[in-house]
N, C-alpha and C. Protein backbone atom coordinates (compact mmCIF):
# COMPACT_ATOMS: atom_id res chain seq x y z
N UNK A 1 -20.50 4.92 9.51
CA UNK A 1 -21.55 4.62 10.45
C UNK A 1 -22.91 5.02 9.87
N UNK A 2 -23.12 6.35 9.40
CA UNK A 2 -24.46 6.65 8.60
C UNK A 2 -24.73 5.55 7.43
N UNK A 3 -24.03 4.80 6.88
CA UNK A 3 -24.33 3.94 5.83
C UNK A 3 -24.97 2.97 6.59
N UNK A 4 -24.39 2.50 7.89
CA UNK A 4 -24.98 1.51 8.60
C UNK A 4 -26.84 1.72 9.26
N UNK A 5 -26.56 2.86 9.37
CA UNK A 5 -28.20 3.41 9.73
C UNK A 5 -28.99 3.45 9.04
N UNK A 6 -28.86 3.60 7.67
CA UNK A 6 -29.69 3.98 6.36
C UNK A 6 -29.88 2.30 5.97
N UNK A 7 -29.46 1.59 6.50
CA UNK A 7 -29.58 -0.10 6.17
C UNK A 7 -28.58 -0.38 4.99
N UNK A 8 -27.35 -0.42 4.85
CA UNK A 8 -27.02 -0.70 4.19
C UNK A 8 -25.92 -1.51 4.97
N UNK A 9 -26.09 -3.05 3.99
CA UNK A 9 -25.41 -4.19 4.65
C UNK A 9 -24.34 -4.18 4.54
N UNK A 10 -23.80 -4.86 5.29
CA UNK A 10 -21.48 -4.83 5.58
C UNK A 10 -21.30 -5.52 3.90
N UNK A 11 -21.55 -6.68 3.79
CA UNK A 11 -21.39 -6.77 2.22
C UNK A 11 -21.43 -6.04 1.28
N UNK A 12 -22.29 -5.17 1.07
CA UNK A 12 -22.77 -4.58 -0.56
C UNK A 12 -22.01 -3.27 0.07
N UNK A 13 -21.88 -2.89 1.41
CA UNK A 13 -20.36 -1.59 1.72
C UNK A 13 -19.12 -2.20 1.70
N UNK A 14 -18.53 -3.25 1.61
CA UNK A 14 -17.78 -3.88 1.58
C UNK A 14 -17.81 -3.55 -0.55
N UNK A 15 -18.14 -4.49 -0.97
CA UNK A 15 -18.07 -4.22 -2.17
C UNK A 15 -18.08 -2.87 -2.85
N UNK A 16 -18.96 -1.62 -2.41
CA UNK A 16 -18.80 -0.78 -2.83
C UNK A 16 -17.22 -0.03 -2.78
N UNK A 17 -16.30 0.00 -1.85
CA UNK A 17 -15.59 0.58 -1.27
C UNK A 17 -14.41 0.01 -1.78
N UNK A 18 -14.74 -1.42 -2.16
CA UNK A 18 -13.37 -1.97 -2.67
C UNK A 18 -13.67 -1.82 -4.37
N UNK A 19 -15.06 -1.42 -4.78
CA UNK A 19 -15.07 -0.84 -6.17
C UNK A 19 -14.58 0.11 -6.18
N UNK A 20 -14.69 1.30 -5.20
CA UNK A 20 -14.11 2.93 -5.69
C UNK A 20 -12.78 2.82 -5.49
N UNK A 21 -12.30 2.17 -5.04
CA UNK A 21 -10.76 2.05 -4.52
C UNK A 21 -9.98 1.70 -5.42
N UNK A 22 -10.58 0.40 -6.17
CA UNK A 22 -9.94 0.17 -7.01
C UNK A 22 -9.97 0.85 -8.33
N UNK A 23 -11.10 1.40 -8.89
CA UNK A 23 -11.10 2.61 -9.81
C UNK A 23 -9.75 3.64 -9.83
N UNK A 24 -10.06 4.39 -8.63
CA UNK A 24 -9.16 5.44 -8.01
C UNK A 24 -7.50 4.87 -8.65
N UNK A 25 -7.30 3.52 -8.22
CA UNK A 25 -6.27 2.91 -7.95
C UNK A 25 -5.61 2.79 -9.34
N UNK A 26 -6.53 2.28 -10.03
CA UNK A 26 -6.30 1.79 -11.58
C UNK A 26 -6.29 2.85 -12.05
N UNK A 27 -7.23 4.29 -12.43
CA UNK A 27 -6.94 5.37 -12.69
C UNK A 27 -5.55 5.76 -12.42
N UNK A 28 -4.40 5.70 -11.35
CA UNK A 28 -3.59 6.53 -11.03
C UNK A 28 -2.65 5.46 -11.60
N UNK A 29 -2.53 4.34 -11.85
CA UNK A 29 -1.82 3.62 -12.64
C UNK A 29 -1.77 3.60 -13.82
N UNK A 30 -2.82 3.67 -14.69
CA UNK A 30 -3.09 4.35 -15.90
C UNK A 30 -2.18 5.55 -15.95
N UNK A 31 -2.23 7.01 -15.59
CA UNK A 31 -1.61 8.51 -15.35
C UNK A 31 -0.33 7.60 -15.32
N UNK A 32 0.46 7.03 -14.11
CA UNK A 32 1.46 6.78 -14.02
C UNK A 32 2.16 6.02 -15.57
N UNK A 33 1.39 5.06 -16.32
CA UNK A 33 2.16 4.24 -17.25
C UNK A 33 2.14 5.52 -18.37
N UNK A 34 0.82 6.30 -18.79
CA UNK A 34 1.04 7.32 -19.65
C UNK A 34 1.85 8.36 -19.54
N UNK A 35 2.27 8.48 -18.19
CA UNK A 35 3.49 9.73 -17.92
C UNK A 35 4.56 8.65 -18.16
N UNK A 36 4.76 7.63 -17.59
CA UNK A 36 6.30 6.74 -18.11
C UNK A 36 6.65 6.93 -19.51
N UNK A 37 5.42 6.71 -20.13
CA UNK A 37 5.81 6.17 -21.57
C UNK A 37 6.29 7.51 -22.11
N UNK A 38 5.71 8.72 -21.55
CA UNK A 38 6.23 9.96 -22.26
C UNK A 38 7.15 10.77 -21.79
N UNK A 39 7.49 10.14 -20.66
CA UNK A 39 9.00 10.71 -20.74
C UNK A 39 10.32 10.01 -20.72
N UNK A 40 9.85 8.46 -20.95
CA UNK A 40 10.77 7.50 -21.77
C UNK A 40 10.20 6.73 -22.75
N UNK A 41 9.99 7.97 -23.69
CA UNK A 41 9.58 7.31 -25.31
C UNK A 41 10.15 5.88 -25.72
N UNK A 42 10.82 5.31 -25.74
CA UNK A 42 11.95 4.27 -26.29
C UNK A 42 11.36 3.33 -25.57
N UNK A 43 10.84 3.32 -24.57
CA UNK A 43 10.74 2.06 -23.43
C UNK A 43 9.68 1.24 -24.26
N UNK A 44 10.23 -0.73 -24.38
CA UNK A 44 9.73 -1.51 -24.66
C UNK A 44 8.18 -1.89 -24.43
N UNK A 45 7.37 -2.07 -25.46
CA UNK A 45 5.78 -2.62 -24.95
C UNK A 45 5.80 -3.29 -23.84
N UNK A 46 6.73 -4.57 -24.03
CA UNK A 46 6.77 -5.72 -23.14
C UNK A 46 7.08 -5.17 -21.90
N UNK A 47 7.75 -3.95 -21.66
CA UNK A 47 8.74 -3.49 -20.54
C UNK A 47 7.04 -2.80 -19.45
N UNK A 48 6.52 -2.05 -20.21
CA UNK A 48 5.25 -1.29 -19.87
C UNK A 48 4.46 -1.96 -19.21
N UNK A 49 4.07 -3.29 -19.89
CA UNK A 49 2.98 -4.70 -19.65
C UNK A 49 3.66 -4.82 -18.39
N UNK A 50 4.96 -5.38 -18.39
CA UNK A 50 5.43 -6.41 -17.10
C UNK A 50 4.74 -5.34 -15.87
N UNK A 51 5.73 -3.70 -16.19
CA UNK A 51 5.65 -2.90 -14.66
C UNK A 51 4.14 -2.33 -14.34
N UNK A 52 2.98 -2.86 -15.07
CA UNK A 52 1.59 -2.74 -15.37
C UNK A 52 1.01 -3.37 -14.13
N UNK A 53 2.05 -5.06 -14.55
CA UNK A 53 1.38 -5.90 -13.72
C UNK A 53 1.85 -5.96 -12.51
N UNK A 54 3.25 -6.09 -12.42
CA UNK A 54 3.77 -5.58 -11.31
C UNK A 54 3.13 -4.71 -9.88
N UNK A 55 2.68 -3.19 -10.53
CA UNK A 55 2.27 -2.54 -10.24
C UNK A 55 0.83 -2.82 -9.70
N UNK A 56 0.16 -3.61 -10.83
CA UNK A 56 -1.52 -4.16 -10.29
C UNK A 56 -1.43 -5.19 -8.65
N UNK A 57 -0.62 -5.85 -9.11
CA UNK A 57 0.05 -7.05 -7.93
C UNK A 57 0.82 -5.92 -6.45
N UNK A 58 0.83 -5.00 -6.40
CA UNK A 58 1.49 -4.16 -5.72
C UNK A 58 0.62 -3.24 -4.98
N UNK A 59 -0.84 -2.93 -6.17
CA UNK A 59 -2.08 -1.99 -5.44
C UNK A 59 -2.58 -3.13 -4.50
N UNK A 60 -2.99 -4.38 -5.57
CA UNK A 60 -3.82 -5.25 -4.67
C UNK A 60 -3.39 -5.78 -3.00
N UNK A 61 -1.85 -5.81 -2.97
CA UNK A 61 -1.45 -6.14 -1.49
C UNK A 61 -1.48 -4.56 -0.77
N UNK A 62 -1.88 -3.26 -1.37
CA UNK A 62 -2.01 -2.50 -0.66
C UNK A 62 -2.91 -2.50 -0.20
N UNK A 63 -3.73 -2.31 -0.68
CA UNK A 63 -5.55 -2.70 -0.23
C UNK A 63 -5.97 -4.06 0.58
N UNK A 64 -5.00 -5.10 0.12
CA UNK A 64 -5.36 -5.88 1.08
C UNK A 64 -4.86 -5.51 2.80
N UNK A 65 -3.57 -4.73 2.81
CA UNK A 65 -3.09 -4.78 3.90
C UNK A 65 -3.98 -3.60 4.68
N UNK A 66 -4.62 -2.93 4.00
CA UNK A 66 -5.78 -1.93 4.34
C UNK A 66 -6.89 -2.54 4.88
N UNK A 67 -7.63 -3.44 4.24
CA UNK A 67 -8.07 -4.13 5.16
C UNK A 67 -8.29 -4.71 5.82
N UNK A 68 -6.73 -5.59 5.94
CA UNK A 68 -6.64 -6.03 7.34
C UNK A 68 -6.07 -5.16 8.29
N UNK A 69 -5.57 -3.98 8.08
CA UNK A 69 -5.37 -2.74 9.06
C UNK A 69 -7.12 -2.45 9.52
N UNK A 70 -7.93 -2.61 9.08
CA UNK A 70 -9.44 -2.13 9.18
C UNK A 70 -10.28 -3.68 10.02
N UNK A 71 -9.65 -4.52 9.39
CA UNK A 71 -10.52 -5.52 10.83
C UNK A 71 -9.79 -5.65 11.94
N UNK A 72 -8.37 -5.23 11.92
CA UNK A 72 -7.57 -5.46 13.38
C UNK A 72 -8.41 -4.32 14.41
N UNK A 73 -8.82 -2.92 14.31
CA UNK A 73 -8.80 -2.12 15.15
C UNK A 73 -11.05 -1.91 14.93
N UNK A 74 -10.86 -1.98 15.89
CA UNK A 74 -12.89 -2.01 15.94
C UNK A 74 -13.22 -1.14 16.21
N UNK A 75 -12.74 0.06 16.17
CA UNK A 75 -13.61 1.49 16.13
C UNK A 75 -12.24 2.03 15.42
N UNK A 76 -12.86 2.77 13.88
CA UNK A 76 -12.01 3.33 13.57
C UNK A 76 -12.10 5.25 13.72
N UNK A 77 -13.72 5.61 14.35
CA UNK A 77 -13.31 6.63 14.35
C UNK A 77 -12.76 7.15 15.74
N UNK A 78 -12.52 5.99 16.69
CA UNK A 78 -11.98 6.28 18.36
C UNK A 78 -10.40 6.82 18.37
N UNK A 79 -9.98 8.05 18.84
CA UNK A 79 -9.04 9.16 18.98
C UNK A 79 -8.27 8.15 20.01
N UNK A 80 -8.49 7.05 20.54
CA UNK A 80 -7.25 6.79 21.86
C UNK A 80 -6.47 6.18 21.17
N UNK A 81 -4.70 6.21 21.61
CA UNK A 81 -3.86 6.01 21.60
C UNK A 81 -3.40 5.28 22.68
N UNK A 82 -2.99 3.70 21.96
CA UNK A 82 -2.41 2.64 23.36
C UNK A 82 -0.97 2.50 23.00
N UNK A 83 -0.47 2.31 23.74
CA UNK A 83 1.27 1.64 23.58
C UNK A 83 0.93 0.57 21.90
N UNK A 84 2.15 0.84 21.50
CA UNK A 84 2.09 -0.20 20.43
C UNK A 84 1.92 -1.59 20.67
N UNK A 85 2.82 -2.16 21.82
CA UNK A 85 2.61 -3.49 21.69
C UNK A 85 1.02 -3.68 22.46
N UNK A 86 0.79 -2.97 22.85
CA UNK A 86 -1.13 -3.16 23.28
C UNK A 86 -2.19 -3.54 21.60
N UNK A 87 -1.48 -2.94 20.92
CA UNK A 87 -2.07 -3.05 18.96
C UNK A 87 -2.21 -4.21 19.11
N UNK A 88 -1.55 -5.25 19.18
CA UNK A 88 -1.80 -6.64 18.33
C UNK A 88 -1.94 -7.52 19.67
N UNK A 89 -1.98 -7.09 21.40
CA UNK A 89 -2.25 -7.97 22.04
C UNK A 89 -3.40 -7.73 23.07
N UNK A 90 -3.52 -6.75 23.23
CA UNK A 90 -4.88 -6.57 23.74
C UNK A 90 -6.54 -6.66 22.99
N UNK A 91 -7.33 -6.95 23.83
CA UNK A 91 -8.45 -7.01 23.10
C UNK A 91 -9.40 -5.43 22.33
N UNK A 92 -8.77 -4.60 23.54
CA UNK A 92 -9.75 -3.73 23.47
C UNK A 92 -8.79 -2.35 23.12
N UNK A 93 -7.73 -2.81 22.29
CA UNK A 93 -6.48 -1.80 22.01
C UNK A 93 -7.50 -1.03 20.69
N UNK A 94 -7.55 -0.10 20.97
CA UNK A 94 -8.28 0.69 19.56
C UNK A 94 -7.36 1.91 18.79
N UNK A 95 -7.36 1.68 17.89
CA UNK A 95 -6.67 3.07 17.36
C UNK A 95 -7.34 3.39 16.10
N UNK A 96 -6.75 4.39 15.97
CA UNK A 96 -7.43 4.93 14.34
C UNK A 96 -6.69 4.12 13.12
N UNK A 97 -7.69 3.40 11.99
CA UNK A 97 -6.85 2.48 11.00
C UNK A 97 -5.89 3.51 10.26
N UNK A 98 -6.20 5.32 10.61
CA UNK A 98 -5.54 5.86 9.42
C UNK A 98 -3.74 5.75 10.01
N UNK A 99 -4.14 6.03 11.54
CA UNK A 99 -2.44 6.10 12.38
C UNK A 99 -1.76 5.13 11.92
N UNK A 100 -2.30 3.64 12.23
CA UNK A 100 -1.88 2.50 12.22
C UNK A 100 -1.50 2.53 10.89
N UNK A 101 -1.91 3.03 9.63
CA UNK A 101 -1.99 2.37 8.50
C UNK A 101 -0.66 3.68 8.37
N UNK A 102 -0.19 4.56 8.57
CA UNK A 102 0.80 5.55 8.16
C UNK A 102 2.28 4.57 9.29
N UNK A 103 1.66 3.98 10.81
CA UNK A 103 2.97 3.44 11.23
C UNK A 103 3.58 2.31 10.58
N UNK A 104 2.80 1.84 9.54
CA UNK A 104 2.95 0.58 9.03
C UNK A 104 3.12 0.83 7.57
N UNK A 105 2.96 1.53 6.93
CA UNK A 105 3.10 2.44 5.21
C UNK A 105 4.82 3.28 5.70
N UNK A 106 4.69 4.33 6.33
CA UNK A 106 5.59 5.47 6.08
C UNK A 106 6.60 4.81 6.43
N UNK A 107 7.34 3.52 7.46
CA UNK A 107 8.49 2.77 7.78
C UNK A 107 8.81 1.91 6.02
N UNK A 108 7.83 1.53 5.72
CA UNK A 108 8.20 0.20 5.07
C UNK A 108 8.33 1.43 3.41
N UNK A 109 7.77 2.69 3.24
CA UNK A 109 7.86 3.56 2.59
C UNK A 109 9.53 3.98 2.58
N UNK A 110 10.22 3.93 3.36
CA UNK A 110 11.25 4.54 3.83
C UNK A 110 12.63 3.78 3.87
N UNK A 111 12.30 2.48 3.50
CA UNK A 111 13.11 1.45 3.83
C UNK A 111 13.25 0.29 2.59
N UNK A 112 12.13 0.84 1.61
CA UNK A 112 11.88 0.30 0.56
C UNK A 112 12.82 0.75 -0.42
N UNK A 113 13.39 1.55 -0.67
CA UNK A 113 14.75 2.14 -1.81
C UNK A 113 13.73 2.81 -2.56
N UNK A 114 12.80 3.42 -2.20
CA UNK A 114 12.20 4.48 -3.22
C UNK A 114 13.10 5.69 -3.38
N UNK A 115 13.06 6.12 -2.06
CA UNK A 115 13.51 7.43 -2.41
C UNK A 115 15.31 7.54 -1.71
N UNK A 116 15.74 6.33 -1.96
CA UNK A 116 17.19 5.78 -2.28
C UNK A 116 17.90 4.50 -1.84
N UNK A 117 18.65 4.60 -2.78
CA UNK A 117 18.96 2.68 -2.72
C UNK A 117 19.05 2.47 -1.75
N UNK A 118 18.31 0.79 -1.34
CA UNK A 118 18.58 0.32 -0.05
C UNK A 118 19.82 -0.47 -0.32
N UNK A 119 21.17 -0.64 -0.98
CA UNK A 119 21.88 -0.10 -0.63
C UNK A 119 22.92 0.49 0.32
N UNK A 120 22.61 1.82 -0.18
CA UNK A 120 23.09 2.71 0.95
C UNK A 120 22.65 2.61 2.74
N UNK A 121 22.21 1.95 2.89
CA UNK A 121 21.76 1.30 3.96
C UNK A 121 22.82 0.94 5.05
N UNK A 122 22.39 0.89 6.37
CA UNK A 122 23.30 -0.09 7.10
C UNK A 122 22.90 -1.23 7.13
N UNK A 123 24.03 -2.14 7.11
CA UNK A 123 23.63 -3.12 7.16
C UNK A 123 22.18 -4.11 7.99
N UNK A 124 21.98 -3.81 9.04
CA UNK A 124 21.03 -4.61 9.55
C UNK A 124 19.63 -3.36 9.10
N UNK A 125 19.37 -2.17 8.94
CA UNK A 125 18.10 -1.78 8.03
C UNK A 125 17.97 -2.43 6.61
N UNK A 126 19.14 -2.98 5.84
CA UNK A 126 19.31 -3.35 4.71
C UNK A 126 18.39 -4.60 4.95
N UNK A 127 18.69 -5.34 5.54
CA UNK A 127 18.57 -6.75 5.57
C UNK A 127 16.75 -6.69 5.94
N UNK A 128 16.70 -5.43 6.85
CA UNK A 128 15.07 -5.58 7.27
C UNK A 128 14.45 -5.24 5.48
N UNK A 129 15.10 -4.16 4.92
CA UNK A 129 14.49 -3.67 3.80
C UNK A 129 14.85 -4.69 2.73
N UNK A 130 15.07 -5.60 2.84
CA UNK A 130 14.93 -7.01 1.82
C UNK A 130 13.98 -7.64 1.84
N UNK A 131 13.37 -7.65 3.40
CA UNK A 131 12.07 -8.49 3.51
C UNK A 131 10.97 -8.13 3.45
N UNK A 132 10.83 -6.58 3.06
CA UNK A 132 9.28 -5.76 2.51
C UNK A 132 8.90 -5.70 1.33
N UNK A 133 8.28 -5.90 1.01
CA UNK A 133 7.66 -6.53 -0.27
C UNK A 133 7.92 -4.95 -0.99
N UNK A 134 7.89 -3.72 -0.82
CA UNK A 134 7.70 -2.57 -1.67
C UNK A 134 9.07 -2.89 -1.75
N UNK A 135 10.02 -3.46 -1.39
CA UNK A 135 11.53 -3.26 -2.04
C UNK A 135 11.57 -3.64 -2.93
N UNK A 136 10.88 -5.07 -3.45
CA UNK A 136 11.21 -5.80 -4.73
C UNK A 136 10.46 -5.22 -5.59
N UNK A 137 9.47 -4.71 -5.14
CA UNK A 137 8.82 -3.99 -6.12
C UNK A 137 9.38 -2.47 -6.94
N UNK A 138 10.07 -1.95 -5.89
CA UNK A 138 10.87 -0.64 -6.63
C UNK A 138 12.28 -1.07 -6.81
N UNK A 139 12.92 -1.97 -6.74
CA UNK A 139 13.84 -2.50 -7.53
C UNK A 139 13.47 -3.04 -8.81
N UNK A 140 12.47 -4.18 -8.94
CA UNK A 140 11.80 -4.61 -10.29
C UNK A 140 11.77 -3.52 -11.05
N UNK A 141 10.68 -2.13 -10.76
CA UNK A 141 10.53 -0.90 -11.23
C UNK A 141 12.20 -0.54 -11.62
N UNK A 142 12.58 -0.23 -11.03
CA UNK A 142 13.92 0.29 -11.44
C UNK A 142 15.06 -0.35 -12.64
N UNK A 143 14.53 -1.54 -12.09
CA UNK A 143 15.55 -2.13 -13.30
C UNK A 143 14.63 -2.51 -14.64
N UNK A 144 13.70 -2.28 -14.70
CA UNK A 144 12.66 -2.51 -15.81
C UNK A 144 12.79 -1.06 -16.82
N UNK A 145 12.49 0.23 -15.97
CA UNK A 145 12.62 1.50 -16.58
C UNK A 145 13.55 1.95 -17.18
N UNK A 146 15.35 1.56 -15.99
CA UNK A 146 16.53 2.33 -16.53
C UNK A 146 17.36 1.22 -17.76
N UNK A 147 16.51 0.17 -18.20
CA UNK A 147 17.41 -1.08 -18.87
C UNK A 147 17.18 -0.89 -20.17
């Protein structure tokens, strides 16, 4: 909101924000491929490149889904809490983008086979965790690293 007072236009804050983000972003992908490579010395150039891009293709739908978590809710620093299904059908449903963005990250976080095969799953979470995009992505990962 102070950026907005000082005159600074939704565009050129728009751009700024999706510059630091993506810095941040690319920085921690960088760390991540230089820690891969050193603690699986052996792993193929080509193998590095693919889960590079992978990975780039993986920030960018994060950030996108960030900001469309950020134009759904019109006050992001407003503390009220509505029923969920009020989120996507009311007009004046407000929540914080950070809540929304953890009810919509920490499920699909959880269901994705990061932190174990989906798989081991029951069957009908299985089937939901086929259709989130972070699954194919930490399967790709997985079978790219351990091959």
């Amino acid at each position: 909101m102070r950026d907005f007072v000082c005159g600074v236009s939704l565009p050129l804050y728009l751009v700024a924000q999706l510059l630091v983000f993506s810095l941040v972003a690319i920085s921690q992908l960088a760390f991540s491929l230089v820690l891969l490579c050193a603690v699986f010395p052996t792993l193929p150039f080509s193998h590095v490149v693919i889960l590079a891009i992978l990975l780039l293709l993986e920030i960018l739908a994060g950030m996108a889904l960030g900001l469309l978590l950020t134009a759904l809710f019109k006050d992001r620093d407003q503390v009220t809490f509505k029923k969920c299904w009020e989120l996507f059908v009311a007009q004046s449903g407000h929540l914080q983008v950070i809540q929304a963005g953890m009810a919509v990250v920490f499920p699909e976080f959880m269901l994705s086979g990061i932190l174990w095969p989906a798989q081991a799953m029951p069957p009908v979470l299985y089937a939901i965790s086929m259709a989130l995009p972070a699954t194919i992505s930490a399967e790709l990962a997985r079978e790219i690293v351990f091959r």
